[in-house]
C-alpha atoms as a PDB file:
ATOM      1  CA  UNK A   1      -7.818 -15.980   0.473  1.00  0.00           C
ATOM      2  CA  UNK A   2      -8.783 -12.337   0.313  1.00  0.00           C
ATOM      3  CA  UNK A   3      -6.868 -11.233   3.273  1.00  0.00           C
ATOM      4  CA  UNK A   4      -4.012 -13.215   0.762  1.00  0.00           C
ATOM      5  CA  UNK A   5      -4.943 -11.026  -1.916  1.00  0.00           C
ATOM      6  CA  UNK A   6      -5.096  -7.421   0.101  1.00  0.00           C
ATOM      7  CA  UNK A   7      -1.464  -8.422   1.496  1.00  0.00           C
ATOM      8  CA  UNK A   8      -0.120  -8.983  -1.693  1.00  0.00           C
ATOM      9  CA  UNK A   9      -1.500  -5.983  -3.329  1.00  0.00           C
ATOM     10  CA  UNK A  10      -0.337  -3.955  -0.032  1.00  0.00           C
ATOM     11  CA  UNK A  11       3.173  -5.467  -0.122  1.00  0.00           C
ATOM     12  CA  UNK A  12       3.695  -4.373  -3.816  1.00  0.00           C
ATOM     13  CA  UNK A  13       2.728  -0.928  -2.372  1.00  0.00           C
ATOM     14  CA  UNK A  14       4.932  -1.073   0.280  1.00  0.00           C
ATOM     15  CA  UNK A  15       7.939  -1.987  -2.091  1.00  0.00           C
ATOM     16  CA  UNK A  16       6.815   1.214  -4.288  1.00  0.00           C
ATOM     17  CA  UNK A  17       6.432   3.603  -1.970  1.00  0.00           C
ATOM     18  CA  UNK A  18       9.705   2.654   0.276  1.00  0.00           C
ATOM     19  CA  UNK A  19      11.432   3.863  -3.859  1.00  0.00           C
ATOM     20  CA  UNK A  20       9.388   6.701  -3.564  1.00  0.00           C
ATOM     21  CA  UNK A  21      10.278   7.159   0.357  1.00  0.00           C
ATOM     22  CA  UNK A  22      14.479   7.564  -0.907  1.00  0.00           C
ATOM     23  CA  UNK A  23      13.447   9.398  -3.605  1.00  0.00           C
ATOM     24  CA  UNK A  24      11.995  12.132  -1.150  1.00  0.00           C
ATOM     25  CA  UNK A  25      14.566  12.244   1.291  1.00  0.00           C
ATOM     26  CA  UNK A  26      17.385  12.586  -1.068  1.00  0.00           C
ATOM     27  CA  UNK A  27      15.209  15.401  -2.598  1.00  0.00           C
ATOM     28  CA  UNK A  28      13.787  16.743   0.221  1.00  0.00           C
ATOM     29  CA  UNK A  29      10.399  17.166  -0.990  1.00  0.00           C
ATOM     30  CA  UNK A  30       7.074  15.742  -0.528  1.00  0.00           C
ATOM     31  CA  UNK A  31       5.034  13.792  -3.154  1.00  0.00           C
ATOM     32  CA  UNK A  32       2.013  12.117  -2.974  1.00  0.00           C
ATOM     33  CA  UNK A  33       1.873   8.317  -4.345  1.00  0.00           C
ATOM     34  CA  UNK A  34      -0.847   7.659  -6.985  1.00  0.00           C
ATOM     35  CA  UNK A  35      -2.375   4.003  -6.478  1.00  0.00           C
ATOM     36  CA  UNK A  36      -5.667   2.626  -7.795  1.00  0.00           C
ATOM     37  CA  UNK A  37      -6.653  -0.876  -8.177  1.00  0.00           C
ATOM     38  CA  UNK A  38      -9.251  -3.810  -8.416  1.00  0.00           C
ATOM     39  CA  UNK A  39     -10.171  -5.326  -5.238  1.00  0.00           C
ATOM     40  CA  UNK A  40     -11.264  -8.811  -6.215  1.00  0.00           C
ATOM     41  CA  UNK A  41     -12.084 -12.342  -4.605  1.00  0.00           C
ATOM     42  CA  UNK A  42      -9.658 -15.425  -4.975  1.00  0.00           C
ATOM     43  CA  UNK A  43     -12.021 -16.907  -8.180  1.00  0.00           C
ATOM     44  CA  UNK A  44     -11.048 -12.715  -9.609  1.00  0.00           C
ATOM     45  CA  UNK A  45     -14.879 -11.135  -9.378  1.00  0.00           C
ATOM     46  CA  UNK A  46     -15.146  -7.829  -8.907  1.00  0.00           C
ATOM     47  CA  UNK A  47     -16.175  -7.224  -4.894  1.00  0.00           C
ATOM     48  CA  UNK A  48     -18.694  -4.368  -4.788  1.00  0.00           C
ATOM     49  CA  UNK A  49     -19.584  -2.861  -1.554  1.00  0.00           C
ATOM     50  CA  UNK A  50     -17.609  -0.347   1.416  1.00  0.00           C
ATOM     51  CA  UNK A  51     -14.272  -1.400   2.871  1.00  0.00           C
ATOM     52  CA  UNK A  52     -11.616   0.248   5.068  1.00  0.00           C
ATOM     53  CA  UNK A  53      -8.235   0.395   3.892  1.00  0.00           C
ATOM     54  CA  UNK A  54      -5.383   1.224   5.818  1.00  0.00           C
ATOM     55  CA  UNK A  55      -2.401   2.194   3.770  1.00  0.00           C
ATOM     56  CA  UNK A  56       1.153   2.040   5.559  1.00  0.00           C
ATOM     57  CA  UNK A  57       4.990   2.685   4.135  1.00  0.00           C
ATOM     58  CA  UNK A  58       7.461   1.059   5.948  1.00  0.00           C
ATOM     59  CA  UNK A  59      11.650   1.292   6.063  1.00  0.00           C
ATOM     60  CA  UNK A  60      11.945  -2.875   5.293  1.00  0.00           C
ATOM     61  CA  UNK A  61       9.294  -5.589   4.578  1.00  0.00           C
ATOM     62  CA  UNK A  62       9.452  -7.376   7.410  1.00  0.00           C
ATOM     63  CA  UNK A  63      10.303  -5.742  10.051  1.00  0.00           C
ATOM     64  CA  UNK A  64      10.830  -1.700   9.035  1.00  0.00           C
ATOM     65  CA  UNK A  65      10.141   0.960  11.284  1.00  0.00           C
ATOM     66  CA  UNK A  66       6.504   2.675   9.867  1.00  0.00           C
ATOM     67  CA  UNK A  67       7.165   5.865   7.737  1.00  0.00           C
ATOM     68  CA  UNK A  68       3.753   6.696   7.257  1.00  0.00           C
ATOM     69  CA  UNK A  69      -0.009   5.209   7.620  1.00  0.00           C
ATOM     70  CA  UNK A  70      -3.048   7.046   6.084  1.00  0.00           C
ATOM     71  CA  UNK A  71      -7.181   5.108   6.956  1.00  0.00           C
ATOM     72  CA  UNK A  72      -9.440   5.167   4.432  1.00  0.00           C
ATOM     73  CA  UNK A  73     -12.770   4.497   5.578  1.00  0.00           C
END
């Protein structure tokens, strides 16, 4: 259920940052994307402890072409 969770959150990201993604190329310039969050378990408490995150834009939802990936360990 959390890998559930991290997808969702991670697809809502995706949708933003594809906006942002047309945004820059129409301007030409580069911006950074702001994103903070809550990572949580299904029942909603608050997970402590490290994780790796691997944040990834992509040209469609399901099967885009990757724009950009960044690991956060």
């Amino acid at each position: 259920m959390l890998k559930k969770s991290i997808a969702f959150a991670l697809a809502a990201l995706l949708i933003f940052g594809a906006s942002i993604t047309s945004a820059q190329q129409s301007t030409g310039s580069e911006s950074t994307i702001p994103f903070q969050g809550k990572l949580t378990s299904a029942t909603g408490t608050a997970l402590t402890g490290s994780y790796d995150f691997r944040f990834s834009l992509f040209t469609d939802a399901t099967v885009g072409e990757s724009l950009w990936t960044s690991d956060h360990a």
